[in-house]
C-alpha atoms as a PDB file:
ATOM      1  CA  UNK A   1       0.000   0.000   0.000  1.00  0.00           C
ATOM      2  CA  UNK A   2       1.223   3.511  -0.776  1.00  0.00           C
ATOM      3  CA  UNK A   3       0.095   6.103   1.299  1.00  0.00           C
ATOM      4  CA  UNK A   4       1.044   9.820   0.033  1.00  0.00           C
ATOM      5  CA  UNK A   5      -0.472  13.160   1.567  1.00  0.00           C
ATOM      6  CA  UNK A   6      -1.760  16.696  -0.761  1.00  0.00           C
ATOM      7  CA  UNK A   7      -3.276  19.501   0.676  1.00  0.00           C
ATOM      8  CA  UNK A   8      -3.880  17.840   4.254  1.00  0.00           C
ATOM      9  CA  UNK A   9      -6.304  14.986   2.261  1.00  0.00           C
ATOM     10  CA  UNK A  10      -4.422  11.793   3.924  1.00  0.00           C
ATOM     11  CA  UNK A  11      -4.873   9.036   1.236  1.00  0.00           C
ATOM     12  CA  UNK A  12      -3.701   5.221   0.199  1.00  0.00           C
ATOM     13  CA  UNK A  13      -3.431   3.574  -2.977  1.00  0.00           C
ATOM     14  CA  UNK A  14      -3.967  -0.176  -2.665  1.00  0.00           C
ATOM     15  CA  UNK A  15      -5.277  -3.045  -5.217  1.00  0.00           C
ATOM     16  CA  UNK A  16      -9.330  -2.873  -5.510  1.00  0.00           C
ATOM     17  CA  UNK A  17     -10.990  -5.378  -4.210  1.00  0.00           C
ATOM     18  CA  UNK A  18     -14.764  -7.042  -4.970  1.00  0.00           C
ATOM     19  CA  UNK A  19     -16.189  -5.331  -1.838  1.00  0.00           C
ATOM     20  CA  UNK A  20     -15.516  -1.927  -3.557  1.00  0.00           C
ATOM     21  CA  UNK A  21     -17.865  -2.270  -6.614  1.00  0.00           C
ATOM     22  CA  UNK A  22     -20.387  -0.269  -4.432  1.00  0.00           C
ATOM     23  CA  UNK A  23     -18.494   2.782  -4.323  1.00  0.00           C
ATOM     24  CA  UNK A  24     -16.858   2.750  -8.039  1.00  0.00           C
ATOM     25  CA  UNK A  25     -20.209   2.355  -9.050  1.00  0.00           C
ATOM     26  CA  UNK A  26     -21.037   5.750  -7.158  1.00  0.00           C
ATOM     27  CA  UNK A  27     -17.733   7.263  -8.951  1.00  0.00           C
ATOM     28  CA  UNK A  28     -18.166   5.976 -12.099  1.00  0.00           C
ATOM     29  CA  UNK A  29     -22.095   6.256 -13.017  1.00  0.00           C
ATOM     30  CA  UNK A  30     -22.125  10.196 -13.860  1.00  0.00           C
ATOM     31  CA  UNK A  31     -19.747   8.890 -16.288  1.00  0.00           C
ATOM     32  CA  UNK A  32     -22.856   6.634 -17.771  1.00  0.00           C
ATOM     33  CA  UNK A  33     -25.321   8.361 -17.363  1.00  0.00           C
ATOM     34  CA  UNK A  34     -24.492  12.149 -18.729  1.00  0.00           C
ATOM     35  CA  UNK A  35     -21.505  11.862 -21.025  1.00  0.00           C
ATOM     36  CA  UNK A  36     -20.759   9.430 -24.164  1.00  0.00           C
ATOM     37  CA  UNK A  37     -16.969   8.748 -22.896  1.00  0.00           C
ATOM     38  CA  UNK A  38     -16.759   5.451 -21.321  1.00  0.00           C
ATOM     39  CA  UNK A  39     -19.419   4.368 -24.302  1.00  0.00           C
ATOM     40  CA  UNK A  40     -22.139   2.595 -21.950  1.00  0.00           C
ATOM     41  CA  UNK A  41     -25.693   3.476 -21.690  1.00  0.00           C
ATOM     42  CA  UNK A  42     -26.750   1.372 -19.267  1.00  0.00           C
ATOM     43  CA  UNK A  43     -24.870   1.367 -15.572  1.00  0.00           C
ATOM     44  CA  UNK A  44     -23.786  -1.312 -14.190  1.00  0.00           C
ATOM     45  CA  UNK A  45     -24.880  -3.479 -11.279  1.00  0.00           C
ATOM     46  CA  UNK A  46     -22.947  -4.065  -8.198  1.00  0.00           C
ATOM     47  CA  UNK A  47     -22.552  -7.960  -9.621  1.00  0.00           C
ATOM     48  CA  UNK A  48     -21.464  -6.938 -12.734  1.00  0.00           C
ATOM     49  CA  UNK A  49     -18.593  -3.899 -10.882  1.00  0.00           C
ATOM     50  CA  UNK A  50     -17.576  -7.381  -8.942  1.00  0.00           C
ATOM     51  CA  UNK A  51     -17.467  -9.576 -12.652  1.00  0.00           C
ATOM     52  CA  UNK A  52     -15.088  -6.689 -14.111  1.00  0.00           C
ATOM     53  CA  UNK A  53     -12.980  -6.561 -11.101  1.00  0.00           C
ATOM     54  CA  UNK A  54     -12.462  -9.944 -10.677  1.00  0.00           C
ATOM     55  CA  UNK A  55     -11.411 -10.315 -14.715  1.00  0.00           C
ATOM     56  CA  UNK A  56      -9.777  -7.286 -14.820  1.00  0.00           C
ATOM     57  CA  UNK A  57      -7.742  -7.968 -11.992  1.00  0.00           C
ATOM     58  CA  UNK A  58      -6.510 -11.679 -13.039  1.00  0.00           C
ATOM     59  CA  UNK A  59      -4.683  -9.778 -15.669  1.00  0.00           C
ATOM     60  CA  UNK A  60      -3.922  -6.693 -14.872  1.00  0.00           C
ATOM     61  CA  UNK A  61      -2.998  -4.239 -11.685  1.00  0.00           C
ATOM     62  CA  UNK A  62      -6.303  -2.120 -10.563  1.00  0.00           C
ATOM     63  CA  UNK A  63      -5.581   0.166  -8.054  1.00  0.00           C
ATOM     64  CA  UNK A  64      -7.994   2.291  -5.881  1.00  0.00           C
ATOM     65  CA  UNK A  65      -7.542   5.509  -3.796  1.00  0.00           C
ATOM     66  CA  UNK A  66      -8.590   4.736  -0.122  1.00  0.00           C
ATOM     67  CA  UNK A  67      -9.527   8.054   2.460  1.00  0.00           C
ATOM     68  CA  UNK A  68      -8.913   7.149   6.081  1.00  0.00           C
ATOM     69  CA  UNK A  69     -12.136   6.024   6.831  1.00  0.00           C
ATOM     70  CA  UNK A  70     -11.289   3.263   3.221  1.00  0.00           C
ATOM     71  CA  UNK A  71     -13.695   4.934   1.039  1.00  0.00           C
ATOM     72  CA  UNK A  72     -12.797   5.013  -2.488  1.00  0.00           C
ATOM     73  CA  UNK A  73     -11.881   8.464  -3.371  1.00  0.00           C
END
């Protein structure tokens, strides 16, 4: 885990895990729902955050910002 303060926000950066679907979800639906970029129409569930996590992450690094308190930033 790196941990790295800016601007007095104390944060982490770790691996995700399944258990944070929930909150990229929360980050990533705006995203979905009001622009064209990540090209999805449609957001996704909570089981289908943990389906891409868990494929993405056999592969390949994904790493999450954590606050204090481990929400995702």
């Amino acid at each position: 885990m790196i941990e790295a303060t800016q601007n007095k926000l104390h944060f982490s950066i770790r691996m995700v895990n399944a258990e944070n679907a929930e909150q990229i979800i929360k980050i990533y639906a705006p995203y979905v729902s009001q622009t064209a970029i990540s090209f999805e129409d449609v957001i996704p569930s909570v089981d289908e955050m943990q389906n891409r996590i868990s494929g993405i992450t056999n592969d390949y690094p994904w790493l999450v910002a954590v606050d204090q308190n481990l929400q995702v930033l």
